[in-house]
Protein backbone atom coordinates (compact mmCIF):
# COMPACT_ATOMS: atom_id res chain seq x y z
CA UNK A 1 134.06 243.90 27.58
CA UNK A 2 133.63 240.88 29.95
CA UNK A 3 129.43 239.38 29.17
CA UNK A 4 127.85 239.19 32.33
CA UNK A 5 124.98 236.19 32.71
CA UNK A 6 121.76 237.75 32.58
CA UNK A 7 119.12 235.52 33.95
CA UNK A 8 115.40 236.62 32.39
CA UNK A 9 113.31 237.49 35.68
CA UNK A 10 109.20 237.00 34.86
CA UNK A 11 107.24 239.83 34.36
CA UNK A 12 103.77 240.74 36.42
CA UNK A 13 101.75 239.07 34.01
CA UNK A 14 103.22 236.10 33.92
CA UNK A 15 102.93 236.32 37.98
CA UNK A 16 99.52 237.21 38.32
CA UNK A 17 98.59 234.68 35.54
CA UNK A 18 100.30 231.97 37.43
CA UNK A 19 99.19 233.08 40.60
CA UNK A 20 95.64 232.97 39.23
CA UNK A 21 96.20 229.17 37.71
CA UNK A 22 97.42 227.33 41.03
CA UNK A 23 96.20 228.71 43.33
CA UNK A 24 97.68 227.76 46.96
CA UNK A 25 95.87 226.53 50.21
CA UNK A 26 96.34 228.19 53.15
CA UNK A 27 100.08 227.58 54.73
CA UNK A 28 101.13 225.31 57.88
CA UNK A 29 101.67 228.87 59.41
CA UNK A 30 98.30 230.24 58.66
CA UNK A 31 96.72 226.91 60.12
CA UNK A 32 98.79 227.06 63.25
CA UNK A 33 97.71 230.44 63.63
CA UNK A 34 93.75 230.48 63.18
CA UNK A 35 92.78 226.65 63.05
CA UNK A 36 88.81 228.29 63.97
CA UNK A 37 89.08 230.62 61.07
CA UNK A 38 90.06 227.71 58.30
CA UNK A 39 87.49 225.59 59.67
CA UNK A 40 85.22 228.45 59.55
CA UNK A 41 85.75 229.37 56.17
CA UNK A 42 85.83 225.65 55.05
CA UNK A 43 81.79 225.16 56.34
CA UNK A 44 80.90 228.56 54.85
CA UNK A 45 82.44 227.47 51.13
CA UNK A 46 80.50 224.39 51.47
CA UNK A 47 77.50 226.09 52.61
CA UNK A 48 77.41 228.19 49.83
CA UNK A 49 78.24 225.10 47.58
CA UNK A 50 74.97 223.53 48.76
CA UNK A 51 72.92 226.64 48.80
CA UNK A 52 74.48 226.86 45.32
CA UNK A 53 73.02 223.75 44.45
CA UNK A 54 69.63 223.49 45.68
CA UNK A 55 67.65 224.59 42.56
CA UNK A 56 69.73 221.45 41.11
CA UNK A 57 68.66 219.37 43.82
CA UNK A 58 64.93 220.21 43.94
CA UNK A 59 64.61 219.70 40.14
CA UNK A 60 66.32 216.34 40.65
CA UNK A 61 63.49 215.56 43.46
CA UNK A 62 61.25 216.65 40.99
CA UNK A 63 61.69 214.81 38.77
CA UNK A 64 61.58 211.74 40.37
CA UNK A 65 58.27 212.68 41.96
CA UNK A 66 57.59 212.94 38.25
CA UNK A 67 58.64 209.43 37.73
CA UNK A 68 56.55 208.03 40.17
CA UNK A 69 53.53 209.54 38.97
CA UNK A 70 54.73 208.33 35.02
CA UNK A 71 55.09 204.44 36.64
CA UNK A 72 51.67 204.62 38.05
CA UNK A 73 49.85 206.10 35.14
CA UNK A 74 52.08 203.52 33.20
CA UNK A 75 50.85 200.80 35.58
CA UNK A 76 47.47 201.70 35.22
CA UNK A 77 46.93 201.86 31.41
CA UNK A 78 49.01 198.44 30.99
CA UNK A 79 46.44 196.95 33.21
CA UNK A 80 43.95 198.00 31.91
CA UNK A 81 45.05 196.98 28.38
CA UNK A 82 46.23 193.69 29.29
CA UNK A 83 43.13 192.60 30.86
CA UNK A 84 41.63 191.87 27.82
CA UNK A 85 44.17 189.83 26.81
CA UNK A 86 44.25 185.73 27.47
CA UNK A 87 48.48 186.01 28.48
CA UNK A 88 49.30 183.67 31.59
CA UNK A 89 49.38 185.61 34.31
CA UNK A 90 53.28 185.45 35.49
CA UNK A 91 54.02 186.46 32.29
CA UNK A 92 51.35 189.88 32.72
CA UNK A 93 53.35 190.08 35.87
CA UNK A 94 56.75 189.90 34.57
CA UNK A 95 55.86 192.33 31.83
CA UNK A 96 54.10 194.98 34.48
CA UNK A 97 57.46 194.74 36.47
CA UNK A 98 59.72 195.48 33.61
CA UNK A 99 57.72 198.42 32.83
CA UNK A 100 58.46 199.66 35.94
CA UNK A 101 61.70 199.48 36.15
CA UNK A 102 62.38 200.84 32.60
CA UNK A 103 60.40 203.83 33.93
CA UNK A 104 62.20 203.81 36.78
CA UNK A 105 65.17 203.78 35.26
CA UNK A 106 64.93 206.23 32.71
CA UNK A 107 63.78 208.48 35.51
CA UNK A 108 67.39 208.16 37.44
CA UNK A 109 69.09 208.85 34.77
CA UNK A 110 67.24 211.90 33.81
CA UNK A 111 67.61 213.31 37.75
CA UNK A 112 71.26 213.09 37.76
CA UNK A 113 71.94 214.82 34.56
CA UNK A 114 69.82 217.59 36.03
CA UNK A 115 71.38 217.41 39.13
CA UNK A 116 74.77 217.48 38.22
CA UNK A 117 75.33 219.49 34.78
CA UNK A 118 78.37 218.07 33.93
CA UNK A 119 76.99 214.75 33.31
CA UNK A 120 75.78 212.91 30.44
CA UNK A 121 73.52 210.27 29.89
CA UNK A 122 76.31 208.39 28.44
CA UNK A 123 78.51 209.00 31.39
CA UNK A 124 75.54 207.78 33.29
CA UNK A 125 75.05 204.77 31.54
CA UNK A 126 78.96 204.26 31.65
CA UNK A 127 79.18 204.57 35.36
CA UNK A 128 75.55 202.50 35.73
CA UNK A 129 77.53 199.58 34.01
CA UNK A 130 80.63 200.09 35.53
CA UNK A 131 78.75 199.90 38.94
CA UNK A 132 76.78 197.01 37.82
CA UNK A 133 79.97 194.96 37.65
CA UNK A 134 81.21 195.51 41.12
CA UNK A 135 77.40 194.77 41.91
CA UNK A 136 76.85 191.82 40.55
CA UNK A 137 80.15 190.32 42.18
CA UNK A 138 78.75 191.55 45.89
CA UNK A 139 75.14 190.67 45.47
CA UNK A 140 75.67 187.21 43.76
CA UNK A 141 73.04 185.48 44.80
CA UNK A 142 70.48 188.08 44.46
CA UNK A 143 70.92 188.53 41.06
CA UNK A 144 70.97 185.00 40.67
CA UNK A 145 67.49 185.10 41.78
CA UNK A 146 66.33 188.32 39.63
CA UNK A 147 66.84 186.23 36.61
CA UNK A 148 65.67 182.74 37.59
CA UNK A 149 62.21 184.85 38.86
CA UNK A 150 61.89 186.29 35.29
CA UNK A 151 62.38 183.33 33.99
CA UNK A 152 60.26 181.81 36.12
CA UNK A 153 57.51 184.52 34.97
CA UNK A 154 58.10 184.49 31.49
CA UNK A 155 57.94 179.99 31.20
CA UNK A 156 57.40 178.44 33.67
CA UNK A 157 54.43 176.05 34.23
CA UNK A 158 52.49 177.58 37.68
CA UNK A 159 50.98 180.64 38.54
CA UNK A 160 49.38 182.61 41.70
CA UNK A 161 46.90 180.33 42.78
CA UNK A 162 48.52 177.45 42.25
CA UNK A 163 49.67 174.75 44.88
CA UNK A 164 53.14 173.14 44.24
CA UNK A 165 55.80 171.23 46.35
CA UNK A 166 59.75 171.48 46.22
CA UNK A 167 62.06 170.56 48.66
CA UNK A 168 60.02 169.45 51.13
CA UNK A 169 58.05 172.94 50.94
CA UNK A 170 54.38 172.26 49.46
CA UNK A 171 51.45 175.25 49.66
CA UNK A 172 49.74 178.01 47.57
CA UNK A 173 51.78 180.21 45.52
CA UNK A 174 50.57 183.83 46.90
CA UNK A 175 52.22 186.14 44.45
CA UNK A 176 55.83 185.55 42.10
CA UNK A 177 58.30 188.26 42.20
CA UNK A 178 60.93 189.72 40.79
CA UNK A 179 63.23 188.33 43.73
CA UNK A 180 61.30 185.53 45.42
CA UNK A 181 58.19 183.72 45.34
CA UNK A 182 55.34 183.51 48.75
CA UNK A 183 53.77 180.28 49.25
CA UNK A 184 51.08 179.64 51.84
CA UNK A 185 51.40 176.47 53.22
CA UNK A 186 48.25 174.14 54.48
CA UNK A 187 48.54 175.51 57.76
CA UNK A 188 47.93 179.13 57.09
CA UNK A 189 51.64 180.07 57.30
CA UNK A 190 53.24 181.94 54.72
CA UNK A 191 57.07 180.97 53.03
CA UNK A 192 59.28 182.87 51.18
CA UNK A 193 61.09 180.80 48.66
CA UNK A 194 63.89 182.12 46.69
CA UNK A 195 63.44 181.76 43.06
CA UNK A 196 66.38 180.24 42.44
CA UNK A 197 65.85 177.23 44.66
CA UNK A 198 62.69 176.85 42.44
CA UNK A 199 64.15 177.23 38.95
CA UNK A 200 67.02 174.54 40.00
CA UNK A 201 64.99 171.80 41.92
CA UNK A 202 61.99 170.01 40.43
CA UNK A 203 58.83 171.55 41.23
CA UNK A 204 55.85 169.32 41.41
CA UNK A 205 52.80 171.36 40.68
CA UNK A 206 50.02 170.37 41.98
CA UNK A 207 46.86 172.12 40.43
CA UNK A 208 48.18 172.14 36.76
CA UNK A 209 44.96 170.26 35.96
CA UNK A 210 41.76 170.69 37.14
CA UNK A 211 41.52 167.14 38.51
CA UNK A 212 44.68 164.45 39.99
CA UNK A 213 44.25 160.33 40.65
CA UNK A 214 44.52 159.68 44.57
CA UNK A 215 44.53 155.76 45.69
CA UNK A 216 43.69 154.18 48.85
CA UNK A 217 45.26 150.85 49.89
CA UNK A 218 42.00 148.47 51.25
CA UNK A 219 42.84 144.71 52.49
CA UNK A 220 40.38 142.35 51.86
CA UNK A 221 40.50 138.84 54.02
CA UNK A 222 41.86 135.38 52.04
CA UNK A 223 38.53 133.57 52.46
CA UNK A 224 35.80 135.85 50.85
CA UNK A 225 34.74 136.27 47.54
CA UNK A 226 37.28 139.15 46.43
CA UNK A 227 35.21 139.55 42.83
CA UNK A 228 31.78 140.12 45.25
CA UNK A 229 34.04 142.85 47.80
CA UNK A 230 35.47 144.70 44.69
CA UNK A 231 32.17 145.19 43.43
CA UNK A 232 31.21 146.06 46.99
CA UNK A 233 34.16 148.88 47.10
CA UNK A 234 33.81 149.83 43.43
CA UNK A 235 30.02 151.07 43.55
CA UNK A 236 30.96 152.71 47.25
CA UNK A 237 33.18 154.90 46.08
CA UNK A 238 31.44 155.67 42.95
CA UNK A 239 28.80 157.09 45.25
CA UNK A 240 30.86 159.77 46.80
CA UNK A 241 30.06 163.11 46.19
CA UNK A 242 34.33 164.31 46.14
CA UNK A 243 34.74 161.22 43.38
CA UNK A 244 35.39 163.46 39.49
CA UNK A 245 34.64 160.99 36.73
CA UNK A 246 33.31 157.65 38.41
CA UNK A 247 33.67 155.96 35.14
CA UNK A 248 37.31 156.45 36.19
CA UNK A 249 37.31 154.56 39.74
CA UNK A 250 39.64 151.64 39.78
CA UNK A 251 40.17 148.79 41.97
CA UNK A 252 42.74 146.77 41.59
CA UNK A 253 45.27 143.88 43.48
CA UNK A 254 48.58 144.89 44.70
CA UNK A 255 49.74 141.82 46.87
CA UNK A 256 49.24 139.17 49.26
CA UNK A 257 50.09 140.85 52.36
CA UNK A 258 50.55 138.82 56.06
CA UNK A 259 46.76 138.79 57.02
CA UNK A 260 44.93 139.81 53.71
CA UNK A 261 44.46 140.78 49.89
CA UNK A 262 45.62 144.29 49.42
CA UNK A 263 43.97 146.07 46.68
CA UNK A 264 44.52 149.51 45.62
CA UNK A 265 41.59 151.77 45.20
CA UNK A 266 42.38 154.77 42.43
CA UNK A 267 40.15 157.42 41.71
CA UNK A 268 39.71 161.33 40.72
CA UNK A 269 39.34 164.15 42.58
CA UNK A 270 40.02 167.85 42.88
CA UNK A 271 43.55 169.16 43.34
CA UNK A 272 43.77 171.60 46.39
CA UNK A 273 45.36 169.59 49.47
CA UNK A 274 42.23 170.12 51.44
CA UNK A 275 39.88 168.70 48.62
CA UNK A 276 42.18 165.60 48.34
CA UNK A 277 42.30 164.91 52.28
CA UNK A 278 37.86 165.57 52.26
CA UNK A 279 38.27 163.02 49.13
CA UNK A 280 40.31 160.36 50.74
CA UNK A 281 38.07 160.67 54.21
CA UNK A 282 35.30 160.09 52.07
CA UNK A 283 36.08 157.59 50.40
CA UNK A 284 37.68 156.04 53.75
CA UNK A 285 34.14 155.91 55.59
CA UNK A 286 31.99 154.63 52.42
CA UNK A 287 34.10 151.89 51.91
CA UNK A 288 34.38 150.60 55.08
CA UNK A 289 30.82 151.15 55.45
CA UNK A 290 29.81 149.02 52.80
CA UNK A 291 31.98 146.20 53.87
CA UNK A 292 30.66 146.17 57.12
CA UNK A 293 26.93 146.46 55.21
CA UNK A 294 28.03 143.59 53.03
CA UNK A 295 29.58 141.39 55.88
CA UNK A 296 32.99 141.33 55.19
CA UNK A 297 35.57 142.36 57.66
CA UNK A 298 38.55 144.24 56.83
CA UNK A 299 41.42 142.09 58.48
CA UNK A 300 43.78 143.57 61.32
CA UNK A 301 47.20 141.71 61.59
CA UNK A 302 46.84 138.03 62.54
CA UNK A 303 50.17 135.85 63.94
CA UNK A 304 50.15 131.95 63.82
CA UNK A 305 52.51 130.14 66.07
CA UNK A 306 53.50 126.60 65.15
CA UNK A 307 55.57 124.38 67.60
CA UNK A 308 57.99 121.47 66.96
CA UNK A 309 57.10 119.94 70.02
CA UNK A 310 53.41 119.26 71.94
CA UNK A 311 53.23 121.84 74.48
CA UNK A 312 51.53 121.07 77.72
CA UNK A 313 48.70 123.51 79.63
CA UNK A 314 48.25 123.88 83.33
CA UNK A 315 44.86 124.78 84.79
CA UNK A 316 45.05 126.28 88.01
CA UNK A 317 42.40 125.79 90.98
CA UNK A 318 39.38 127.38 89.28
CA UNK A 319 39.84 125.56 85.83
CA UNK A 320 41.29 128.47 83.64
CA UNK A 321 44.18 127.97 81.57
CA UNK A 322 47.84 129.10 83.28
């Protein structure tokens, strides 16, 4: 007998299994023909999704509300246990703001594993440094300045309440952050300064001593007796009440200028801008004050004109010279 090709035709179960493994969206017919419904049923899935959720979500807010309260409690112990300490005080800072954001961290991490059960902490941590990556490429520059401010807190040689001067900028350092640094300047307005312009241009600081030398330039004329005037000058500003150390007053020659003997007076004084400009006005007025006192005048610019040839004068009517 002739075999006739039998081709094996599934059964139900293997049907209903497949039909129950992939299952379809709705057809280009069934789209066509109820657009409303599809949408409908679309917001209602994704309503319930979210509904779903929200025991997820609220533990998630919970626990960063939880966080928070950890960081301040955190915060408050550490500074209360660092104040008895004798640490610099950008390093207390630096250390307070790590703190933080370990907290802070930790926290985030903890949310979205509640929030979303399928993840891990190491999945967290995995996508945290896969993100940082793509991060660090886009925000460059603050990053840049993350790091040079910890540095900055953990070595460098100025803290709040100091003045310094960079790049033309010069004022009080107000508080040191993470990101940037605030500087009052003399005139009451306040910079921010990123902290990587600081950690790659020299900083002068000003206050890193209790005390800083300050001269004055004084010109004395050619015909007095210059050992009697620096006498004069050097008990005058030994007087002053803005003078530190008078032991420490100098006055000594610098050059023969056009019209008189320039000496340069040096002394000590405090180091805020405002003490050295009170300093230097002081100083100004008792000098000039005792020169006067003593008879000696302080020389003002003086031009002598030679000729080759005699030059002749006119008087006019009245006798005067013309």
């Amino acid at each position: 007998m002739p075999m006739q090709n039998a081709t094996p035709q599934p059964d139900a179960t293997e049907q209903s299994a497949g039909s129950a493994t992939a299952p379809e969206g709705p057809s280009t017919e069934e789209i066509a023909a109820d657009p409303f419904g599809i949408v409908r049923d679309s917001l209602s899935e994704l309503v319930e999704s979210t509904i779903a959720h929200t025991p997820l979500l609220i533990a998630g807010l919970v626990v960063l509300i939880l966080t928070w309260l950890t960081s301040k409690v955190a915060t408050a112990i550490y500074n209360r246990t660092i104040s008895r300490s004798r640490m610099r005080v950008g390093l207390v800072s630096l250390l307070r703001q790590l703190l933080q954001i370990g907290i802070w961290i930790a926290g985030f991490l903890i949310a979205a594993v509640v929030m979303f059960p399928g993840m891990t902490p190491a999945r967290a941590l995995a996508l945290l440094g896969v993100g940082s990556v793509a991060i660090g490429f886009a925000f460059k520059d603050i990053f840049e300045n993350f790091f040079a401010g910890m540095l900055i807190l953990w070595r460098f040689p100025f803290d709040p309440g100091d003045f310094i001067e960079c790049e033309g900028i010069t004022g009080k350092v107000e508080a040191i952050t993470i990101r940037l640094t605030l500087v009052r300047q003399p005139d009451g307005q306040i910079v921010t300064v990123p902290n990587g312009m600081l950690f790659k241009n020299p900083v002068r600081v000003l206050t890193e001593r209790n005390t800083r030398r300050i001269s004055l330039s004084v010109g004395l004329p050619y015909d007095c007796d210059l050992s009697q005037a620096k006498g004069i000058i050097l008990e005058a500003v030994k007087k002053c009440s803005t003078v530190k150390g008078p032991t420490a007053v100098r006055v000594l020659g610098a050059e023969f200028g056009g019209s008189s003997i320039n000496f340069d007076v040096l002394w000590w004084t405090s180091t805020s801008p405002m003490d050295e400009r009170e300093s230097r006005d002081e100083v100004l007025i008792a000098i000039k004050t005792a020169l006067d006192e003593a008879g000696i005048e302080i020389p003002f610019p003086q031009r002598t004109l030679t000729f080759g040839e005699p030059v002749s004068v006119l008087r006019n009517d009245e006798g005067q010279d013309g």
